[in-house]
C-alpha atoms as a PDB file:
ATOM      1  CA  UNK A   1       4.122   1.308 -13.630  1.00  0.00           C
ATOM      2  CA  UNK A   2       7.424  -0.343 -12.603  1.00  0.00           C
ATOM      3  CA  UNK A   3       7.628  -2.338  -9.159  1.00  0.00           C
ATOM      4  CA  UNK A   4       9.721   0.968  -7.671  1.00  0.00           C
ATOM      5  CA  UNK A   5       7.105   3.164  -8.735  1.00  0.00           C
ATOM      6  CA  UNK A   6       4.681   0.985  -7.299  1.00  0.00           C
ATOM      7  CA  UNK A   7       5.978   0.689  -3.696  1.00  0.00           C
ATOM      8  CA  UNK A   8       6.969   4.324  -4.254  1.00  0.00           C
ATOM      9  CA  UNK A   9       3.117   4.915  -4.860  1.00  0.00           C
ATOM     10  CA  UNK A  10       1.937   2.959  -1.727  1.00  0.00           C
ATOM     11  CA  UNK A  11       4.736   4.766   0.730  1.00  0.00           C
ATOM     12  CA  UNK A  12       3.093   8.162  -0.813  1.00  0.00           C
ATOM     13  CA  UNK A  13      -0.356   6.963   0.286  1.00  0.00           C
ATOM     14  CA  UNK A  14       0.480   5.761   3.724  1.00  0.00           C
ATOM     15  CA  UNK A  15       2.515   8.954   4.323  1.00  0.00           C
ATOM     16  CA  UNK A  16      -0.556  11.021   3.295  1.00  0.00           C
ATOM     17  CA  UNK A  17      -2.691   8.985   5.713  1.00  0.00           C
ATOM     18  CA  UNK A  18      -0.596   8.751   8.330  1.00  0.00           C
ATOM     19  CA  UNK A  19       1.729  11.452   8.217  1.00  0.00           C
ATOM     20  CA  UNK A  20       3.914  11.182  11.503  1.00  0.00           C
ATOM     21  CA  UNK A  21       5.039   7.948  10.502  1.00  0.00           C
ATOM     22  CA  UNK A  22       8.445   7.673   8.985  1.00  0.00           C
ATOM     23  CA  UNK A  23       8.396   5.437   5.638  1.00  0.00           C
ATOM     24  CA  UNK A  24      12.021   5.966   4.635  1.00  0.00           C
ATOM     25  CA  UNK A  25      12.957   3.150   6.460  1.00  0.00           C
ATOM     26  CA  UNK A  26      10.241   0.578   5.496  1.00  0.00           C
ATOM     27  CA  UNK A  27      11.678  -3.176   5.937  1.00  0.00           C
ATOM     28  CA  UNK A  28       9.705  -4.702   1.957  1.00  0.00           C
ATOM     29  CA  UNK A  29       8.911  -7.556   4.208  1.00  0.00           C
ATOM     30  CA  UNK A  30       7.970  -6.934   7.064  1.00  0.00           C
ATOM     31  CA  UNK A  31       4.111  -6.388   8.041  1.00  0.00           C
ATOM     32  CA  UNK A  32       3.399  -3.077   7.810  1.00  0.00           C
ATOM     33  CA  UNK A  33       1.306  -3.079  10.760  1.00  0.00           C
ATOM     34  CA  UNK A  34       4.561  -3.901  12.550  1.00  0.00           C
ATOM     35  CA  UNK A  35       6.297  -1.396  11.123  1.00  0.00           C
ATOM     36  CA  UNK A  36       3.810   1.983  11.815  1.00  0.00           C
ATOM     37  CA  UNK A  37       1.014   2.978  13.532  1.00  0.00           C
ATOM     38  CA  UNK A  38      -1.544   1.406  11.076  1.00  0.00           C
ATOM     39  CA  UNK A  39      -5.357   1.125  12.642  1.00  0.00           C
ATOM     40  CA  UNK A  40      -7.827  -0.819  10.393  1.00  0.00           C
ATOM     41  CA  UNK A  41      -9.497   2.590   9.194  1.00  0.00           C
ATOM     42  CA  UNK A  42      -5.886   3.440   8.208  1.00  0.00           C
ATOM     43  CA  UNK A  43      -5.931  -0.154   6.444  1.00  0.00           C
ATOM     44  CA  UNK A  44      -9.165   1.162   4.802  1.00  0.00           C
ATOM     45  CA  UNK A  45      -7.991   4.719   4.178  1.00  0.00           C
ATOM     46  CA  UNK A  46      -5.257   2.869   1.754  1.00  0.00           C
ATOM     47  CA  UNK A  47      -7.617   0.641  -0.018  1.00  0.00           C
ATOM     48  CA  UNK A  48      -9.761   3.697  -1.105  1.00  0.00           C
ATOM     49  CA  UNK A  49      -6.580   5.654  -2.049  1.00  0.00           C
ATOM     50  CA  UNK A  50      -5.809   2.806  -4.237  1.00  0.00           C
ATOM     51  CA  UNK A  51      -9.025   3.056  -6.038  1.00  0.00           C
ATOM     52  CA  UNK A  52      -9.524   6.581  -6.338  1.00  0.00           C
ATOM     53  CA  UNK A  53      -5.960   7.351  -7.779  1.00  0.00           C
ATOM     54  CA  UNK A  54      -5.337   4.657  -9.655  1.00  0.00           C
ATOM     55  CA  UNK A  55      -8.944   3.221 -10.170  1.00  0.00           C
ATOM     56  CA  UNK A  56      -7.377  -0.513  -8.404  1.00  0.00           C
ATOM     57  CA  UNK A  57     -10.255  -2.251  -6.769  1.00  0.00           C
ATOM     58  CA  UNK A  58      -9.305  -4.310  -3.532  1.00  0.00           C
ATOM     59  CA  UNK A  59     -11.774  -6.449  -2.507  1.00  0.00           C
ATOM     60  CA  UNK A  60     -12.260  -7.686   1.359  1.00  0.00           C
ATOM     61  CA  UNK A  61     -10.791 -10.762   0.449  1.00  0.00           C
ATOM     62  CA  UNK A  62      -7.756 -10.025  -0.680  1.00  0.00           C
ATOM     63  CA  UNK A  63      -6.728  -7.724   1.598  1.00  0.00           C
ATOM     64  CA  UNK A  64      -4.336  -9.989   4.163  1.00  0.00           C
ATOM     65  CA  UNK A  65      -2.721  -9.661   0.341  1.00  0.00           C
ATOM     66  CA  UNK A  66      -1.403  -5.862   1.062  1.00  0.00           C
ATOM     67  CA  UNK A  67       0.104  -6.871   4.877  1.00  0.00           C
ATOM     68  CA  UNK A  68       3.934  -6.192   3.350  1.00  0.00           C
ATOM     69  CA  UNK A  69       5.150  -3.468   1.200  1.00  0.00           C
ATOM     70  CA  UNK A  70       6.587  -6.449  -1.369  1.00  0.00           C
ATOM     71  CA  UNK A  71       3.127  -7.765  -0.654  1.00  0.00           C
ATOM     72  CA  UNK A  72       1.305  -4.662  -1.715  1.00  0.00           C
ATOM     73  CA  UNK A  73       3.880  -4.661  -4.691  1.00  0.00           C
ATOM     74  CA  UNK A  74       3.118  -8.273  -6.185  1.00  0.00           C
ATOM     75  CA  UNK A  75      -0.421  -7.436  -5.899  1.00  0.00           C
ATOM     76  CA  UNK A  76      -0.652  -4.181  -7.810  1.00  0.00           C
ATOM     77  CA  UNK A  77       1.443  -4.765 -10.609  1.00  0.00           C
ATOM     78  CA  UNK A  78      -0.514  -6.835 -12.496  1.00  0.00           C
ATOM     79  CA  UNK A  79      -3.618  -4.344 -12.030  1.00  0.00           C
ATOM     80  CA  UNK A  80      -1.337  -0.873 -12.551  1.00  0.00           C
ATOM     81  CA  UNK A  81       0.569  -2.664 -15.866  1.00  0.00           C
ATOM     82  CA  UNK A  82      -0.768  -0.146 -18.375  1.00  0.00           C
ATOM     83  CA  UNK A  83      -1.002   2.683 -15.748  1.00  0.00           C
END
């Protein structure tokens, strides 16, 4: 997967999660917490997503590493390479 179909993937999750938030206007750096109406199940809700569609395990550690949409990007595309 390419960078843009990364954060493209991640926008799809969070809209399917939280789906009265408007994404089309996501700032790449900006916490997304900031940004929309994100609770920590939410949080959770995205990490699962990750794993069940694209089989990306995210452990507890490393998730202050998915707090920006770039963020979120530089993690994943190492893991989704071959996806």
């Amino acid at each position: 997967m390419t960078r843009d179909q990364i954060g493209q993937a991640v926008i799809t999750i969070i809209t399917d999660i939280v789906p009265d938030e408007d994404c089309s206007d996501l700032d790449p750096v900006k916490p997304l917490r900031e940004q929309l109406e994100l609770d920590s199940m939410d949080f959770l809700d995205i990490v699962m997503e990750l794993r069940k569609r694209y089989g990306v395990e995210v452990p507890e550690a490393d998730y202050p590493k998915l707090a920006t949409l770039n963020s979120c990007i530089d993690y994943l595309e190492p893991k989704l390479a071959s996806k």
